[in-house]
PDB file of N, CA and C in Angstrom:
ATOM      1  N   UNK A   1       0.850  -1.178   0.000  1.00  0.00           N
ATOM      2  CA  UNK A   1       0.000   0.000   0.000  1.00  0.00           C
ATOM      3  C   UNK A   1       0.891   1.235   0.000  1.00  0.00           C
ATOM      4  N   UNK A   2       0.614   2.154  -0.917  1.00  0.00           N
ATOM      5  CA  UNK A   2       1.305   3.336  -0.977  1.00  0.00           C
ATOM      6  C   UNK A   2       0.416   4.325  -0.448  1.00  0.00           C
ATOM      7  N   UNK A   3       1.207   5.597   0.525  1.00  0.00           N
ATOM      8  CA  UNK A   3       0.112   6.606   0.888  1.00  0.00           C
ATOM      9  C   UNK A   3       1.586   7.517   1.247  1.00  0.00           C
ATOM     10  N   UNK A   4       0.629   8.871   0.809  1.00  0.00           N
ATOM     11  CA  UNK A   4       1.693  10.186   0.558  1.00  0.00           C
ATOM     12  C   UNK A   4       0.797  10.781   1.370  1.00  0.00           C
ATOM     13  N   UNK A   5       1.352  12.584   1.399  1.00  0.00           N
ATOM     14  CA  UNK A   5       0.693  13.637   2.075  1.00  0.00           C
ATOM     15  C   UNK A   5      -0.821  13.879   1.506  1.00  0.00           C
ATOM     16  N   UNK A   6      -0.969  13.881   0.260  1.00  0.00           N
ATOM     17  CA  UNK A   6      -2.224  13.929  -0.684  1.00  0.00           C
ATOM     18  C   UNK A   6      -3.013  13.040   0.024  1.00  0.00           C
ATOM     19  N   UNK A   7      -2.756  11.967   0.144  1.00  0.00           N
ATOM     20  CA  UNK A   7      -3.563  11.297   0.246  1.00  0.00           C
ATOM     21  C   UNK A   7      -4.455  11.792   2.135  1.00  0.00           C
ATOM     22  N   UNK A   8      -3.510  11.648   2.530  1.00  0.00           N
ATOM     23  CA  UNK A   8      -3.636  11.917   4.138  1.00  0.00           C
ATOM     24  C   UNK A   8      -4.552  13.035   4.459  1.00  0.00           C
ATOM     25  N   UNK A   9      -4.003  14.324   3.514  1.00  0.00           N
ATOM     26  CA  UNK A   9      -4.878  15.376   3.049  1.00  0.00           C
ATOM     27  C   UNK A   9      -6.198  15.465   2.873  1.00  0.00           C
ATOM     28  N   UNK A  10      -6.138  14.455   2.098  1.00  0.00           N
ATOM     29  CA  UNK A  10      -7.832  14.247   1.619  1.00  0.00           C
ATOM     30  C   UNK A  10      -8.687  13.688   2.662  1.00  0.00           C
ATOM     31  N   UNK A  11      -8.027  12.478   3.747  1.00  0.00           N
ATOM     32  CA  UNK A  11      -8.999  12.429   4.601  1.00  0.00           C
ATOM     33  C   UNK A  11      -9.641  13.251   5.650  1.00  0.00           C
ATOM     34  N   UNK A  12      -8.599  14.113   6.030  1.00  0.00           N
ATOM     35  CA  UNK A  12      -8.638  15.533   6.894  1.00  0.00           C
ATOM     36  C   UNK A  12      -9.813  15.865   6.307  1.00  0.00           C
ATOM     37  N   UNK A  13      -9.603  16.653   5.189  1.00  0.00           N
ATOM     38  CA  UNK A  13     -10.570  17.702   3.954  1.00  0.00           C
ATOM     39  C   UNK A  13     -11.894  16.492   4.429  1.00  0.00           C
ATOM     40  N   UNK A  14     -11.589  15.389   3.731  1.00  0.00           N
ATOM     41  CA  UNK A  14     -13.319  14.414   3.654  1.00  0.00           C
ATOM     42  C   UNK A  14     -13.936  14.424   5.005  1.00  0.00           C
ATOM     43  N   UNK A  15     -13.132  14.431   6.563  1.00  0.00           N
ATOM     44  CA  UNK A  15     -13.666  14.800   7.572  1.00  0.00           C
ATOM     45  C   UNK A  15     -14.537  16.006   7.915  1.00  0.00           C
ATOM     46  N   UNK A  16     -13.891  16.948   7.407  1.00  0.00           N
ATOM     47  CA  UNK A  16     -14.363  18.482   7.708  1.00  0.00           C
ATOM     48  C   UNK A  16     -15.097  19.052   6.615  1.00  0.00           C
ATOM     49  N   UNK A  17     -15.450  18.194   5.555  1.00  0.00           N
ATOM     50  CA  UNK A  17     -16.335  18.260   4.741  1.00  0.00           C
ATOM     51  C   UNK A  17     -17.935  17.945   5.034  1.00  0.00           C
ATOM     52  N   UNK A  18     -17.631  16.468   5.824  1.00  0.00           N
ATOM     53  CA  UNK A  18     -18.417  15.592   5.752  1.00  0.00           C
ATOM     54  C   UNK A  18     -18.627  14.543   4.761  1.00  0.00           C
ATOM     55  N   UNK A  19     -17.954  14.077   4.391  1.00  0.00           N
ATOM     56  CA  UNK A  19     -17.590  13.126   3.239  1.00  0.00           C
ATOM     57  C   UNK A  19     -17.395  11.623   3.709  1.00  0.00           C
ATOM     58  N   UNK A  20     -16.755  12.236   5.087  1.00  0.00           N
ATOM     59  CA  UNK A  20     -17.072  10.044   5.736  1.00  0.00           C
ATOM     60  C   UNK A  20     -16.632  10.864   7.439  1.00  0.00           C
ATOM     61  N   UNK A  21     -16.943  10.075   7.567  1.00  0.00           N
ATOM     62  CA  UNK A  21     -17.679  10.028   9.155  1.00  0.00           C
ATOM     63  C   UNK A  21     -15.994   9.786  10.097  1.00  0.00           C
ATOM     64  N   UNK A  22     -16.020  10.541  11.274  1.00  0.00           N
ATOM     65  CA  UNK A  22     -14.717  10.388  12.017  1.00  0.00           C
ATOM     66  C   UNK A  22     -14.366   8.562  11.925  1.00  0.00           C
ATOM     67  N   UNK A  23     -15.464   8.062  12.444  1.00  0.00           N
ATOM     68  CA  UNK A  23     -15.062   6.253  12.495  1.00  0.00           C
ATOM     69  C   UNK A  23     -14.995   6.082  11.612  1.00  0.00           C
ATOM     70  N   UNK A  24     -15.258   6.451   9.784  1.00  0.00           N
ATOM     71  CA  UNK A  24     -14.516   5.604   8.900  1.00  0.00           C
ATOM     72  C   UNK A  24     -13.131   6.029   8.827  1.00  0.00           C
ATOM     73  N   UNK A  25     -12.676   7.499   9.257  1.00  0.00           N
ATOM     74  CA  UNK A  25     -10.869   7.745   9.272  1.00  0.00           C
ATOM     75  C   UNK A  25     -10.408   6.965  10.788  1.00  0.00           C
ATOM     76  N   UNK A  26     -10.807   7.203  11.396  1.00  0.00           N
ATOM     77  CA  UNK A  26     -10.515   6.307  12.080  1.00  0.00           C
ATOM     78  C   UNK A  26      -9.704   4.942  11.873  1.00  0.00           C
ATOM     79  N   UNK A  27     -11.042   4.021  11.009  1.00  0.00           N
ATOM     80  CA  UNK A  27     -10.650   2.564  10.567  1.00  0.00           C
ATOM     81  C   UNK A  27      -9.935   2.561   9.493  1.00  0.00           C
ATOM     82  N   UNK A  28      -9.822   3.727   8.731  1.00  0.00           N
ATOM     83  CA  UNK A  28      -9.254   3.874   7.271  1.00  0.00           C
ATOM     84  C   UNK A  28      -7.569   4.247   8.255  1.00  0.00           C
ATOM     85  N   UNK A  29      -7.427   4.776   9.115  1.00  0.00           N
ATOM     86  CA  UNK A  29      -5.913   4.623  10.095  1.00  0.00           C
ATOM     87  C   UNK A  29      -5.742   3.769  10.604  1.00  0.00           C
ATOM     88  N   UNK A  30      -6.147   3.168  11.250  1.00  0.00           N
ATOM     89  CA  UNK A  30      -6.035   1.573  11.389  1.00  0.00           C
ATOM     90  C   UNK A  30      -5.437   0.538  10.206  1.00  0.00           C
ATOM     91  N   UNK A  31      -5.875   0.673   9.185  1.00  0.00           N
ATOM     92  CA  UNK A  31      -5.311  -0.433   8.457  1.00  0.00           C
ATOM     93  C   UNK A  31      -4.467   0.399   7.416  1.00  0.00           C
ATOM     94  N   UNK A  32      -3.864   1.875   7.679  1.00  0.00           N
ATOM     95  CA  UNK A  32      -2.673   2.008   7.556  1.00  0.00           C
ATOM     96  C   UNK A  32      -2.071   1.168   8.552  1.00  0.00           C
ATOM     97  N   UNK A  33      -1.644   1.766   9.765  1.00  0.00           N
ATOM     98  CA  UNK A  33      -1.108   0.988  10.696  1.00  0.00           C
ATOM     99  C   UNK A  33      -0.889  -0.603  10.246  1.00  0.00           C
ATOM    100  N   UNK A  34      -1.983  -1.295   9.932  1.00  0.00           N
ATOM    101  CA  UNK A  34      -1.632  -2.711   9.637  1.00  0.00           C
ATOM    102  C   UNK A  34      -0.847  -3.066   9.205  1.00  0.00           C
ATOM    103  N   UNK A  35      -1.051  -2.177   7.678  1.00  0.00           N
ATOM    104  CA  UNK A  35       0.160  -2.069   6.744  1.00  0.00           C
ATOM    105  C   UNK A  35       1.542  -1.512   7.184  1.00  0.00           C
ATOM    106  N   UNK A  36       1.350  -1.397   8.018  1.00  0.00           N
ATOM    107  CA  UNK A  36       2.839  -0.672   8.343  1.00  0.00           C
ATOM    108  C   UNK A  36       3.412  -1.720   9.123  1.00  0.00           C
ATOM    109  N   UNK A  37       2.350  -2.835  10.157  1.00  0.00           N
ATOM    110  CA  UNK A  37       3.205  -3.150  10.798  1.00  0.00           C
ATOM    111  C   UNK A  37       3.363  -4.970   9.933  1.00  0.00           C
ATOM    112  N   UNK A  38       2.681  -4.947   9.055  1.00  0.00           N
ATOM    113  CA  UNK A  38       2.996  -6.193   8.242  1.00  0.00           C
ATOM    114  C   UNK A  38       4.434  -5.691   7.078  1.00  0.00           C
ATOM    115  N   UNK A  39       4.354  -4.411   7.061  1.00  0.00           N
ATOM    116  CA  UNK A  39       5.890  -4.435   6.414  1.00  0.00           C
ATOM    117  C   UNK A  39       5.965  -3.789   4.935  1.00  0.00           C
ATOM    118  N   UNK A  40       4.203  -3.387   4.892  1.00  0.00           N
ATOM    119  CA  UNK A  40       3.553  -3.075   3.199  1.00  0.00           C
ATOM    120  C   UNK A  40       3.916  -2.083   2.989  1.00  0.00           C
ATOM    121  N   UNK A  41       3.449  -0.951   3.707  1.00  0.00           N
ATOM    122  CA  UNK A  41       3.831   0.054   3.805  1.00  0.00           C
ATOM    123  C   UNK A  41       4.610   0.870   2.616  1.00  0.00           C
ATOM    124  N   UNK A  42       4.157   1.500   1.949  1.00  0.00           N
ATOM    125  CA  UNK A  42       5.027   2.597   1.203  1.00  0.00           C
ATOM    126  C   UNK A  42       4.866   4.093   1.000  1.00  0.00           C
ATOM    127  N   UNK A  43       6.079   5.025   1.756  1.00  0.00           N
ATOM    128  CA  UNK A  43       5.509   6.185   1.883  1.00  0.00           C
ATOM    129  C   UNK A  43       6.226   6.732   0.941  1.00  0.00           C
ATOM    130  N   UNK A  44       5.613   7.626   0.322  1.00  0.00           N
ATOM    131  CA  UNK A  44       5.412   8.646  -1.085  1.00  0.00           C
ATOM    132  C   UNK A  44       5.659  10.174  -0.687  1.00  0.00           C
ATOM    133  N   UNK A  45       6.565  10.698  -1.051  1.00  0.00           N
ATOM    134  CA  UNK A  45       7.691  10.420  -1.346  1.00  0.00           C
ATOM    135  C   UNK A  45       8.450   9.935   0.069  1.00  0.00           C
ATOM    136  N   UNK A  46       9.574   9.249   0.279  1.00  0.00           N
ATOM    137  CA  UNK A  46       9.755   8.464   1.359  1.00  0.00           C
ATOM    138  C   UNK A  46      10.404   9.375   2.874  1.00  0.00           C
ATOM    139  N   UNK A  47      11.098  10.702   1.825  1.00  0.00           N
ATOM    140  CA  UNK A  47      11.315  11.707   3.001  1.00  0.00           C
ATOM    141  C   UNK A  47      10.420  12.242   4.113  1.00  0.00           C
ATOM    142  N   UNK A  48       9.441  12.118   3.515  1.00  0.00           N
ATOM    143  CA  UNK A  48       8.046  12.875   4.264  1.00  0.00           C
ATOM    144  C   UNK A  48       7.167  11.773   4.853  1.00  0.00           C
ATOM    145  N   UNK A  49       8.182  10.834   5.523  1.00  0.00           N
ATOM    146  CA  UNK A  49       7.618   9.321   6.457  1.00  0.00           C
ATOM    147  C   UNK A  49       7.045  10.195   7.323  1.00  0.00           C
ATOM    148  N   UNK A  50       7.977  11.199   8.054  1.00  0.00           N
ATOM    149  CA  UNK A  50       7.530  11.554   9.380  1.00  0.00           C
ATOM    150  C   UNK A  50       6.210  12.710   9.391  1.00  0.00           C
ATOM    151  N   UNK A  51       5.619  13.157   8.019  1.00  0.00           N
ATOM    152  CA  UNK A  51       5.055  14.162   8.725  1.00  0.00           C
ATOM    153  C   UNK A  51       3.513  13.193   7.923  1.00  0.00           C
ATOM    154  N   UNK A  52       4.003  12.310   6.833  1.00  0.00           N
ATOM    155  CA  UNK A  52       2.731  11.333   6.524  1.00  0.00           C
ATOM    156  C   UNK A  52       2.163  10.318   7.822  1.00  0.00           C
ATOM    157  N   UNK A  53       3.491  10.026   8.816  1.00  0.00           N
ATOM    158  CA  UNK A  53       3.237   9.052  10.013  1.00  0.00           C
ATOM    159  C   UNK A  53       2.057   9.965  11.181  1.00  0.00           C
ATOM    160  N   UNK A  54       2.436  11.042  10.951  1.00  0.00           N
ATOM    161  CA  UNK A  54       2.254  12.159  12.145  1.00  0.00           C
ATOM    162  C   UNK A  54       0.585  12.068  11.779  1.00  0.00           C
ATOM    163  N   UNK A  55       0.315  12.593  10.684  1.00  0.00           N
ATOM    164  CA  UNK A  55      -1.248  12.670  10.050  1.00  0.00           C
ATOM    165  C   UNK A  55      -2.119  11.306  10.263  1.00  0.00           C
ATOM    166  N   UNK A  56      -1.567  10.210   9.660  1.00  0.00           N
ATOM    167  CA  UNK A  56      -2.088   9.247  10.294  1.00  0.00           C
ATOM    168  C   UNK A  56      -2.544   8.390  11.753  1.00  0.00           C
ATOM    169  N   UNK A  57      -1.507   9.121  12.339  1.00  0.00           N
ATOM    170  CA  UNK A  57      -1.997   8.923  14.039  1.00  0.00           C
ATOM    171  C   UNK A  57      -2.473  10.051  14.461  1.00  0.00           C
ATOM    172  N   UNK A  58      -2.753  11.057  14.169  1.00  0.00           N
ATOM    173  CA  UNK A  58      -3.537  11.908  14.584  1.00  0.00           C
ATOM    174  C   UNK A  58      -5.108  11.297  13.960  1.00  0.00           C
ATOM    175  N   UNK A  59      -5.315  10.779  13.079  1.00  0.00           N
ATOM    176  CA  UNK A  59      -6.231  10.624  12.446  1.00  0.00           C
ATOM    177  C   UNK A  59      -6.798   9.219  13.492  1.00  0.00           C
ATOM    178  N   UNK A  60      -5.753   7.956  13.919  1.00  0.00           N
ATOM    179  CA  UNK A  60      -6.452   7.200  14.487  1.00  0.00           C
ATOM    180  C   UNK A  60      -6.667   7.539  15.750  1.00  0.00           C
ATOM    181  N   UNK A  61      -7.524   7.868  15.958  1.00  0.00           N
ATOM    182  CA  UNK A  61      -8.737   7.900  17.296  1.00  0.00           C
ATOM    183  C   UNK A  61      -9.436   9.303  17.146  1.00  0.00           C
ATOM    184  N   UNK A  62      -9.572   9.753  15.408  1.00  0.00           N
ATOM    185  CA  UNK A  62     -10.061  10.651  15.531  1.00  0.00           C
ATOM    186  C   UNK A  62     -11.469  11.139  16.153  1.00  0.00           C
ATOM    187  N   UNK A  63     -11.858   9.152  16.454  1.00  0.00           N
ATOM    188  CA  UNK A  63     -13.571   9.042  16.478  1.00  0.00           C
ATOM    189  C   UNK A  63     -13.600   8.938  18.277  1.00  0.00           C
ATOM    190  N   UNK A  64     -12.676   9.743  19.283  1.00  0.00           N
ATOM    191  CA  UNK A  64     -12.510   9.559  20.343  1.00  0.00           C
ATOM    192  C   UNK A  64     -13.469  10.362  21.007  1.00  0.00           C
ATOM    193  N   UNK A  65     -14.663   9.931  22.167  1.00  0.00           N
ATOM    194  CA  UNK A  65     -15.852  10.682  22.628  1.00  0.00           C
ATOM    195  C   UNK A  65     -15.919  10.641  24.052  1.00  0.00           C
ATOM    196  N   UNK A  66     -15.792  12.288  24.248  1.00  0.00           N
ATOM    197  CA  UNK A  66     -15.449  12.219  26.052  1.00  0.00           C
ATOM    198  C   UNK A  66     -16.652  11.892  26.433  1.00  0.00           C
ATOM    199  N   UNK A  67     -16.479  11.825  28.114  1.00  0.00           N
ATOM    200  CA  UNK A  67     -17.723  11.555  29.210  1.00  0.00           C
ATOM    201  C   UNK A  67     -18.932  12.704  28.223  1.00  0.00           C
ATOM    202  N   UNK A  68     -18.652  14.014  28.061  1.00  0.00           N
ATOM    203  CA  UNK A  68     -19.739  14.739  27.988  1.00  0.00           C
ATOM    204  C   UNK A  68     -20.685  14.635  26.593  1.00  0.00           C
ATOM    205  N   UNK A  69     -19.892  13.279  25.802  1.00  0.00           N
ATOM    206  CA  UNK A  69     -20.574  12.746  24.761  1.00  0.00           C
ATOM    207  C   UNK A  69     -20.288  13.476  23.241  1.00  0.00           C
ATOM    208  N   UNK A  70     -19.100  14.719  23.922  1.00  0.00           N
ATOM    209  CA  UNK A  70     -18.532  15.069  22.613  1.00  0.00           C
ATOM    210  C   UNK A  70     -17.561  14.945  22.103  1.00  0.00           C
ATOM    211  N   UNK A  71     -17.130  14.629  20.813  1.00  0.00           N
ATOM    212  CA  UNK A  71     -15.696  14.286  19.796  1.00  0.00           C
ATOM    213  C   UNK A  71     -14.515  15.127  20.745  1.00  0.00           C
ATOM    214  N   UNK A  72     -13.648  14.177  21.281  1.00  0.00           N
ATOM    215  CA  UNK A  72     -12.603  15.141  22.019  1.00  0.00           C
ATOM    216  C   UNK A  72     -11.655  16.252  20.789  1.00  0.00           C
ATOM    217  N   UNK A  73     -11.570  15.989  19.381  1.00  0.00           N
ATOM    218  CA  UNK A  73     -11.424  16.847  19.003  1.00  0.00           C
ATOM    219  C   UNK A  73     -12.219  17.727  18.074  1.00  0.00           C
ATOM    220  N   UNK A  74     -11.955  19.193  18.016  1.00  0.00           N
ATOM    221  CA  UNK A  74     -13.193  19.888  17.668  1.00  0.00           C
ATOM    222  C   UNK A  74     -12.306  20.239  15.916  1.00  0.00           C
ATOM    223  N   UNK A  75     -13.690  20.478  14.706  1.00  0.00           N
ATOM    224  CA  UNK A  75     -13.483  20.487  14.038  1.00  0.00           C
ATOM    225  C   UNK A  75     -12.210  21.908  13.532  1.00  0.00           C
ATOM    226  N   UNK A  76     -12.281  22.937  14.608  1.00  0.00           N
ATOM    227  CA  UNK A  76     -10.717  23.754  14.638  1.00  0.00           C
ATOM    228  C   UNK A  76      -9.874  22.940  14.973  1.00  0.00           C
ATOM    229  N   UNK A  77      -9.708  21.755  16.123  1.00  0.00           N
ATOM    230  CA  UNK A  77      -8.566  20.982  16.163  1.00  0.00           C
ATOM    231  C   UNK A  77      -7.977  20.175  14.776  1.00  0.00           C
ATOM    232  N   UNK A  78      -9.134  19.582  14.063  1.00  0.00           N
ATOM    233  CA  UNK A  78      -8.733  18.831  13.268  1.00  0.00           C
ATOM    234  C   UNK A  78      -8.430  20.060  12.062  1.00  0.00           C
ATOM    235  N   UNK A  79      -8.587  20.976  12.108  1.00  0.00           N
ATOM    236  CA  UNK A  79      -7.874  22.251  10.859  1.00  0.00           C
ATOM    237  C   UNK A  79      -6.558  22.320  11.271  1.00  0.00           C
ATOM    238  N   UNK A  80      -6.421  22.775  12.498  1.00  0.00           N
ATOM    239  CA  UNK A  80      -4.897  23.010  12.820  1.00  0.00           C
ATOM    240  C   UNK A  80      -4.555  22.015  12.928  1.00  0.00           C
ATOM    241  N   UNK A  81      -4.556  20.722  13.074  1.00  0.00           N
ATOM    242  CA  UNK A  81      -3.989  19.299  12.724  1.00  0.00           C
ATOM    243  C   UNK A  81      -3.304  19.270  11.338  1.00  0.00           C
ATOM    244  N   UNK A  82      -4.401  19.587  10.570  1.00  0.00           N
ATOM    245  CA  UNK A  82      -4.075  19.314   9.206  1.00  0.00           C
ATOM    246  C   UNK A  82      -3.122  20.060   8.718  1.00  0.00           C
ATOM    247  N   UNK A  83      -3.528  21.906   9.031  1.00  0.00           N
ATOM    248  CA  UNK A  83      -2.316  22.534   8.574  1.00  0.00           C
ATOM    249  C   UNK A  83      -0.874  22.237   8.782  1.00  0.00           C
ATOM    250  N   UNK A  84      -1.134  21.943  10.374  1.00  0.00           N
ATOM    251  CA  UNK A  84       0.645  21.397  10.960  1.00  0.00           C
ATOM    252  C   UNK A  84       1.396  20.314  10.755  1.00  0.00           C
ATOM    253  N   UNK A  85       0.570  18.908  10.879  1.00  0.00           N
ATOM    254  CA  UNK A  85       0.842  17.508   9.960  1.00  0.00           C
ATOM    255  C   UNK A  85       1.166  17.456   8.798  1.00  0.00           C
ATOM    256  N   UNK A  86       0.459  17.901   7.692  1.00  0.00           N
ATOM    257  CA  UNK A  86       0.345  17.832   6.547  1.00  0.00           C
ATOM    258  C   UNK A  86       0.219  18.192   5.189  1.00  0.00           C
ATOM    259  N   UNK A  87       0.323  19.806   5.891  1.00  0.00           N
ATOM    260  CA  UNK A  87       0.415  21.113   4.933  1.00  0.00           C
ATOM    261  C   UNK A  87       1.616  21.990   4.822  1.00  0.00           C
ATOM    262  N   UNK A  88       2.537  21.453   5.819  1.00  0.00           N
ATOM    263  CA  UNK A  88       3.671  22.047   6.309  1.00  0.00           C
ATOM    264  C   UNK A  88       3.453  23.503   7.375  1.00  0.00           C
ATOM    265  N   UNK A  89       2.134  23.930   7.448  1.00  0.00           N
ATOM    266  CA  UNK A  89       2.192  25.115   8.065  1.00  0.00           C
ATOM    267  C   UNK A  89       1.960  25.905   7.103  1.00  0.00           C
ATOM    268  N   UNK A  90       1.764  25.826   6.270  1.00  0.00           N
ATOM    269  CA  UNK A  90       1.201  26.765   5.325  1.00  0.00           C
ATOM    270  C   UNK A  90       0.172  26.917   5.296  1.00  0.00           C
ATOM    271  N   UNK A  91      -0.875  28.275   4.717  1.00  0.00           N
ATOM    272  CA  UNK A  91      -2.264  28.339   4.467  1.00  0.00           C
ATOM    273  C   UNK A  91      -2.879  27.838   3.716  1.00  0.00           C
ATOM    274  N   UNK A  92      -2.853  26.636   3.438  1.00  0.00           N
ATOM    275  CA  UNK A  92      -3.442  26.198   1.959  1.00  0.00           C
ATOM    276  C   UNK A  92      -4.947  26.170   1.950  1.00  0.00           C
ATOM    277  N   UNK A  93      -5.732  26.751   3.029  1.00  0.00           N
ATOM    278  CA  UNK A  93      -7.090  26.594   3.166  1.00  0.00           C
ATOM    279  C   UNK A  93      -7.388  26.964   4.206  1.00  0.00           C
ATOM    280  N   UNK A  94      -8.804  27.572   4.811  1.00  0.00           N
ATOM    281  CA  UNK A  94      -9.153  28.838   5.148  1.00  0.00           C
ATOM    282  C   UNK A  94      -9.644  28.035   6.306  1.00  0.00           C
ATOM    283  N   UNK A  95      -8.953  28.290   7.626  1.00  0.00           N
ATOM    284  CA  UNK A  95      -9.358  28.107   8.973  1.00  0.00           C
ATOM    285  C   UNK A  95     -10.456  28.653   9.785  1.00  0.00           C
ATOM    286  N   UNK A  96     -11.739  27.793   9.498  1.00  0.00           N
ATOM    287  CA  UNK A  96     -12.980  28.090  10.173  1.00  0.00           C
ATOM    288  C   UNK A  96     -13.086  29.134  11.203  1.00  0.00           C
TER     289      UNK A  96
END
């Protein structure tokens, strides 16, 4: 399995869109992980392991729900996630 920043990108964006639901990124990070730890794994381009690794574990447990029954992170968390993981810090899109 190959997965780059683009790709990682897009699930952020499909979150805060509404395009799939925190538990499908969630499970869609998860079986990165699988792949990573069966050995499949291929990161695109390979320099940018660490900031494609970073996005993906931020992403698994994105579907995490405190006592008060709300998403422990709020859809500004998951913007500034994205910008800092996976955008380099740049503005590439307009922070709610």
């Amino acid at each position: 399995m190959e997965i780059s920043l683009d790709v990682v990108k897009k699930v952020f964006l499909d979150i805060l869109d509404g395009r799939v639901t925190r538990e499908m990124a969630d499970r869609w990070a998860y079986s990165v992980i699988q792949e990573s730890e069966l050995g499949t794994l291929i990161f695109v381009p390979p320099e940018e392991m660490g900031r494609i690794w970073d996005g993906v574990m931020y992403l698994y447990g994105i579907d995490i729900i405190e006592a008060t029954g709300e998403y422990l992170h709020t859809e500004q968390d998951i913007r500034i996630a994205m910008q800092e993981k996976v955008c380099d810090g740049h503005s590439n899109f307009i922070l709610g």
